[in-house]
N, C-alpha and C. Protein backbone atom coordinates (compact mmCIF):
# COMPACT_ATOMS: atom_id res chain seq x y z
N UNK A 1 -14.78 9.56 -7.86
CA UNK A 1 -14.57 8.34 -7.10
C UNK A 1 -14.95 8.64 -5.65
N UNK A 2 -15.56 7.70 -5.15
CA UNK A 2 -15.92 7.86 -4.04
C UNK A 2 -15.35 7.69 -2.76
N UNK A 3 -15.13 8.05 -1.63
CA UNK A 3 -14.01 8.32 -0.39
C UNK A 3 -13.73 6.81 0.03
N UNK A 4 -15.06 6.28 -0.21
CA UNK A 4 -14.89 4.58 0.33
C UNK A 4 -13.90 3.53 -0.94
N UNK A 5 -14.43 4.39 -2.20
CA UNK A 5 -13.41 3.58 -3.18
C UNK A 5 -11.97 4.03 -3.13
N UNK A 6 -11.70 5.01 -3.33
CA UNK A 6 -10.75 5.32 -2.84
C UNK A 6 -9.80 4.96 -1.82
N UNK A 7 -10.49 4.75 -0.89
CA UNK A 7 -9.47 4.54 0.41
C UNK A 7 -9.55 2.85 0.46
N UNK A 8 -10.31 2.14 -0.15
CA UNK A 8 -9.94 0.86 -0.46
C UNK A 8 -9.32 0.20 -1.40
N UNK A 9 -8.56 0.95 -2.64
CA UNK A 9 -8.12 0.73 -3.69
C UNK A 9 -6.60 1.64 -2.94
N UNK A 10 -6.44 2.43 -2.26
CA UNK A 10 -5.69 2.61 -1.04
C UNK A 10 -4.81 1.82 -0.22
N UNK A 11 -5.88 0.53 0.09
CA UNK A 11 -5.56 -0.29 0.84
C UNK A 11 -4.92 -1.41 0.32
N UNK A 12 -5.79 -1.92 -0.48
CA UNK A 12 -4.94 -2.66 -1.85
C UNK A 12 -3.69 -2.37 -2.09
N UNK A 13 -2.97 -1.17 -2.69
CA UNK A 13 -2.07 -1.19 -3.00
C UNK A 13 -1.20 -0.86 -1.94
N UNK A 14 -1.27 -0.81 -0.59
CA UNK A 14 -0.05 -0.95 0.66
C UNK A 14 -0.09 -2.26 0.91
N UNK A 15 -1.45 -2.90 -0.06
CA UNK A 15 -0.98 -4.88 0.23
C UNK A 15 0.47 -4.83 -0.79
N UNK A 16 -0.37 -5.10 -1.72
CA UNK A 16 0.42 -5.15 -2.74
C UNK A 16 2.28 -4.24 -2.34
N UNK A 17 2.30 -3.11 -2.03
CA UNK A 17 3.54 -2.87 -1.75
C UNK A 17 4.03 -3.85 -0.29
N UNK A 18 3.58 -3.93 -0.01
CA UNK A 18 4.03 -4.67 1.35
C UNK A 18 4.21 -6.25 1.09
N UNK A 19 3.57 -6.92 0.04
CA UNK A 19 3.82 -8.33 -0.29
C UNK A 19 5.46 -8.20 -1.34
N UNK A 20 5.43 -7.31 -1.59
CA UNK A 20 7.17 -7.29 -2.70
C UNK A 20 7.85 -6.53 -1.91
N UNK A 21 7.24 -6.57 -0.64
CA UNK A 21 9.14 -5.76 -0.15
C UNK A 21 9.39 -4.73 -0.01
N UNK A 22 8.32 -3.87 -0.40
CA UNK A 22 8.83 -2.51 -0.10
C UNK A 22 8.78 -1.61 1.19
N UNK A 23 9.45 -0.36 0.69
CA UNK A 23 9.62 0.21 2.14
C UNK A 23 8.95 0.49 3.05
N UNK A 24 8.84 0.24 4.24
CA UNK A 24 7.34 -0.25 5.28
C UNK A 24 7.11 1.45 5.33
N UNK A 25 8.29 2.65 5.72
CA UNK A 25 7.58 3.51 5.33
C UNK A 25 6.29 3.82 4.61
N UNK A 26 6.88 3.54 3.07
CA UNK A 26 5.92 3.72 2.37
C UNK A 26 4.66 2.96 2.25
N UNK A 27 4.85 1.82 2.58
CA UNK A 27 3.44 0.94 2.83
C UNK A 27 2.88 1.77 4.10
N UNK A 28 3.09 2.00 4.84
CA UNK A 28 2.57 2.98 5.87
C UNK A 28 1.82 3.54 5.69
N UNK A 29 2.28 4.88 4.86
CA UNK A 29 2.18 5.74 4.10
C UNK A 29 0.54 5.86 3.60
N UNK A 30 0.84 4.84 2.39
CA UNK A 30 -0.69 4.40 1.89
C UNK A 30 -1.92 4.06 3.04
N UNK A 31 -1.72 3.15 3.72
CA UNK A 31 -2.61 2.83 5.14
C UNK A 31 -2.81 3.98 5.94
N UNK A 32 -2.12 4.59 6.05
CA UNK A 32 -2.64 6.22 6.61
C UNK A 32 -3.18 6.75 6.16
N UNK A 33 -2.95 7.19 4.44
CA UNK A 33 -3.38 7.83 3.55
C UNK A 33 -5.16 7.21 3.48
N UNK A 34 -5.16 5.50 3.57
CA UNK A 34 -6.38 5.47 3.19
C UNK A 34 -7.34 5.58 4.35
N UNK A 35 -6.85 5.03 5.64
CA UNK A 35 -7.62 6.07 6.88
C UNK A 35 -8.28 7.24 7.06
N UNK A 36 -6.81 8.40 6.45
CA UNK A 36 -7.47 9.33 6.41
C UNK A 36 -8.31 9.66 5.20
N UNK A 37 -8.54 9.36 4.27
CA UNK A 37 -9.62 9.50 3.67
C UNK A 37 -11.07 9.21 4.19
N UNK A 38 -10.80 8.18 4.77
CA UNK A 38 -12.49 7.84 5.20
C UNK A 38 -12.58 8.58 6.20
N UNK A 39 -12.10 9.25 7.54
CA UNK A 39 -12.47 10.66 7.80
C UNK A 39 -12.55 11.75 7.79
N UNK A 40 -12.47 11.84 6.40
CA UNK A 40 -12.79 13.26 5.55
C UNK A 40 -14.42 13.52 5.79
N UNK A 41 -14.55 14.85 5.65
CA UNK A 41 -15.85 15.45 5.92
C UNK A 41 -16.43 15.99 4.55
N UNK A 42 -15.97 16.28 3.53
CA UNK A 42 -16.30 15.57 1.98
C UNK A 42 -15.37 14.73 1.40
N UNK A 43 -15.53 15.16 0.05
CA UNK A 43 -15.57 14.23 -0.88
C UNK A 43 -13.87 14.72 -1.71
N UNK A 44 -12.91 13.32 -1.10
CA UNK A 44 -11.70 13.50 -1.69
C UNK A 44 -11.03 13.88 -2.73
N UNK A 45 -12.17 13.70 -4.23
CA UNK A 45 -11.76 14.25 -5.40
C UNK A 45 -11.89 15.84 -5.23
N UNK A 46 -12.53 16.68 -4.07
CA UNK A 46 -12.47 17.90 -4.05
C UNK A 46 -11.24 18.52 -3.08
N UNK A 47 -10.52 17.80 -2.84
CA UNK A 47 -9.44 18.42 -1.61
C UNK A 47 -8.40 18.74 -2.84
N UNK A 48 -7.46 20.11 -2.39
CA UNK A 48 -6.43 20.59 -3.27
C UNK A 48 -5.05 19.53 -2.92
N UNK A 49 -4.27 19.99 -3.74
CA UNK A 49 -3.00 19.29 -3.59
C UNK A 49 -2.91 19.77 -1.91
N UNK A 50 -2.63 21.01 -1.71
CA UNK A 50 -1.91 21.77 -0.57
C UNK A 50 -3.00 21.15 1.28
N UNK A 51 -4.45 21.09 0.22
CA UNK A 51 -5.50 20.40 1.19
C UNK A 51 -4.93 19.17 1.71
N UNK A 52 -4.76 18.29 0.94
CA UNK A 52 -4.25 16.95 1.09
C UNK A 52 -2.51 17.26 1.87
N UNK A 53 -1.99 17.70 1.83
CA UNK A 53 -0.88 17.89 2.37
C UNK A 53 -0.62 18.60 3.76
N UNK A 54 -1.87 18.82 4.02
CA UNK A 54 -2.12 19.82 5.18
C UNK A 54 -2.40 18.86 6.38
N UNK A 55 -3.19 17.47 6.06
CA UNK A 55 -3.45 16.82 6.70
C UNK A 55 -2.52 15.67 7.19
N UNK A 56 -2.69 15.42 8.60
CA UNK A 56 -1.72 14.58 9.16
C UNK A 56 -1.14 13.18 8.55
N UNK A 57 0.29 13.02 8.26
CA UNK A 57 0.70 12.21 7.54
C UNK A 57 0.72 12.09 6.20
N UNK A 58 0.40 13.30 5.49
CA UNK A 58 0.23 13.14 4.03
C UNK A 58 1.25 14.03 3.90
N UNK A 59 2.41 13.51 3.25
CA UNK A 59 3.55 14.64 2.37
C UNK A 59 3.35 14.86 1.19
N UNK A 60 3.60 15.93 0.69
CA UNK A 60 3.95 16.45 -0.84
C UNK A 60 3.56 15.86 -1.72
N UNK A 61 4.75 14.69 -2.01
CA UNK A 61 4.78 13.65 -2.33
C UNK A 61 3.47 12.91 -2.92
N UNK A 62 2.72 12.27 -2.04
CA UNK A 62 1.25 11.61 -1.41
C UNK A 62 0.24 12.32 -1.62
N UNK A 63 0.44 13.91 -1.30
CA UNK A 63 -1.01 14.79 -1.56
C UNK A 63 -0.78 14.78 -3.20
N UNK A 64 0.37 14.70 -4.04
CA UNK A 64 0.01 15.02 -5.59
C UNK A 64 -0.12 13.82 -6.17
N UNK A 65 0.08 12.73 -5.72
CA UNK A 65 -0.49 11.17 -6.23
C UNK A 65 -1.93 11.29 -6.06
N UNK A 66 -2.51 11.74 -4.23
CA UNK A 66 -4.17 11.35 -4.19
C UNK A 66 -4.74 12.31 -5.13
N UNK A 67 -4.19 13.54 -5.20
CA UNK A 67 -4.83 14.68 -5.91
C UNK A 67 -5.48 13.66 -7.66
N UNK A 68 -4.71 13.62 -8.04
CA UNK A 68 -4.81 12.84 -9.38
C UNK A 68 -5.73 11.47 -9.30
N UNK A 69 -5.10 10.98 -8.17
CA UNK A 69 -6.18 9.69 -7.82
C UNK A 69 -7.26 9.51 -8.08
N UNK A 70 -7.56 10.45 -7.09
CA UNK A 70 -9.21 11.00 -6.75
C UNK A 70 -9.99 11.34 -7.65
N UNK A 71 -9.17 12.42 -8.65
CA UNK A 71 -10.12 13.35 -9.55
C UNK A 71 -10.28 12.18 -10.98
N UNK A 72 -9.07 11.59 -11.27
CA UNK A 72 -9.08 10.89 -12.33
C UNK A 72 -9.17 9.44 -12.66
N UNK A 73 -9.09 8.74 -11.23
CA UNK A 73 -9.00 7.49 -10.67
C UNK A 73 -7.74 6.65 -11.23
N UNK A 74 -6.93 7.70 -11.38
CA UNK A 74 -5.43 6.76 -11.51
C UNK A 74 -4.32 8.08 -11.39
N UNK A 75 -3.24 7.64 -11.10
CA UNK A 75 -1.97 8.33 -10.53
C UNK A 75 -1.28 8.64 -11.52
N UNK A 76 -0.58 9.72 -11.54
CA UNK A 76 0.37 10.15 -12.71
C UNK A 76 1.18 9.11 -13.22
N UNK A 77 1.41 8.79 -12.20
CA UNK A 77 2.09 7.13 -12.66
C UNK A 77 1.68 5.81 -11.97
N UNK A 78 2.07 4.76 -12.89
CA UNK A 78 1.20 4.17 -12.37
C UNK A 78 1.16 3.59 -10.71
N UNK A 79 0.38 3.42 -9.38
CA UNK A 79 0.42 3.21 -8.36
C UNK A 79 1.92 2.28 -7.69
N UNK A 80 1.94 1.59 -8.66
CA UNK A 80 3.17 0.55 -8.34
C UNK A 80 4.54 0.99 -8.22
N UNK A 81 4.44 2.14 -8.93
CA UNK A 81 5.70 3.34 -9.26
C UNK A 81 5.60 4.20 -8.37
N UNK A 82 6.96 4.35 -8.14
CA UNK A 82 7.08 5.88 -7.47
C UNK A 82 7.33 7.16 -8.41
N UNK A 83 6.55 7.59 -8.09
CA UNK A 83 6.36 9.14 -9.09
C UNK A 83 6.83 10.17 -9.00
């Protein structure tokens, strides 16, 4: 998947969390997350869990959702869920 799909299917779902209410944290979260993807200097399905976690605003948490994201184009669980 590509850094631009990614970080717009990203974006989507901090709509989507942010239209039901959820925690603005975590809608945050995602909108950061998909920022920083698009200034990545490759290609997001190649960053490690620990890669993704290294970078500003991405916790634990967030780096093992994109990790899966990226490589497989869906989340251990599904996006709507917290995992």
């Amino acid at each position: 998947m590509s850094n631009e799909v990614l970080a717009q299917r990203l974006r989507e779902h901090a709509a989507c969390l942010a239209k039901r209410g959820d925690n603005l944290f975590r809608v945050r979260a995602f909108r950061h997350a998909a920022f920083t993807v698009m200034s990545l200097q490759k290609e997001a399905e190649k960053l490690s869990r620990d890669e993704w976690a290294k970078l500003p605003g991405i916790g634990n948490s967030l780096a093992e959702t994109l990790v899966e994201y990226a490589r497989a184009g869906r989340s251990p669980s599904p996006l709507g869920e917290r995992g």
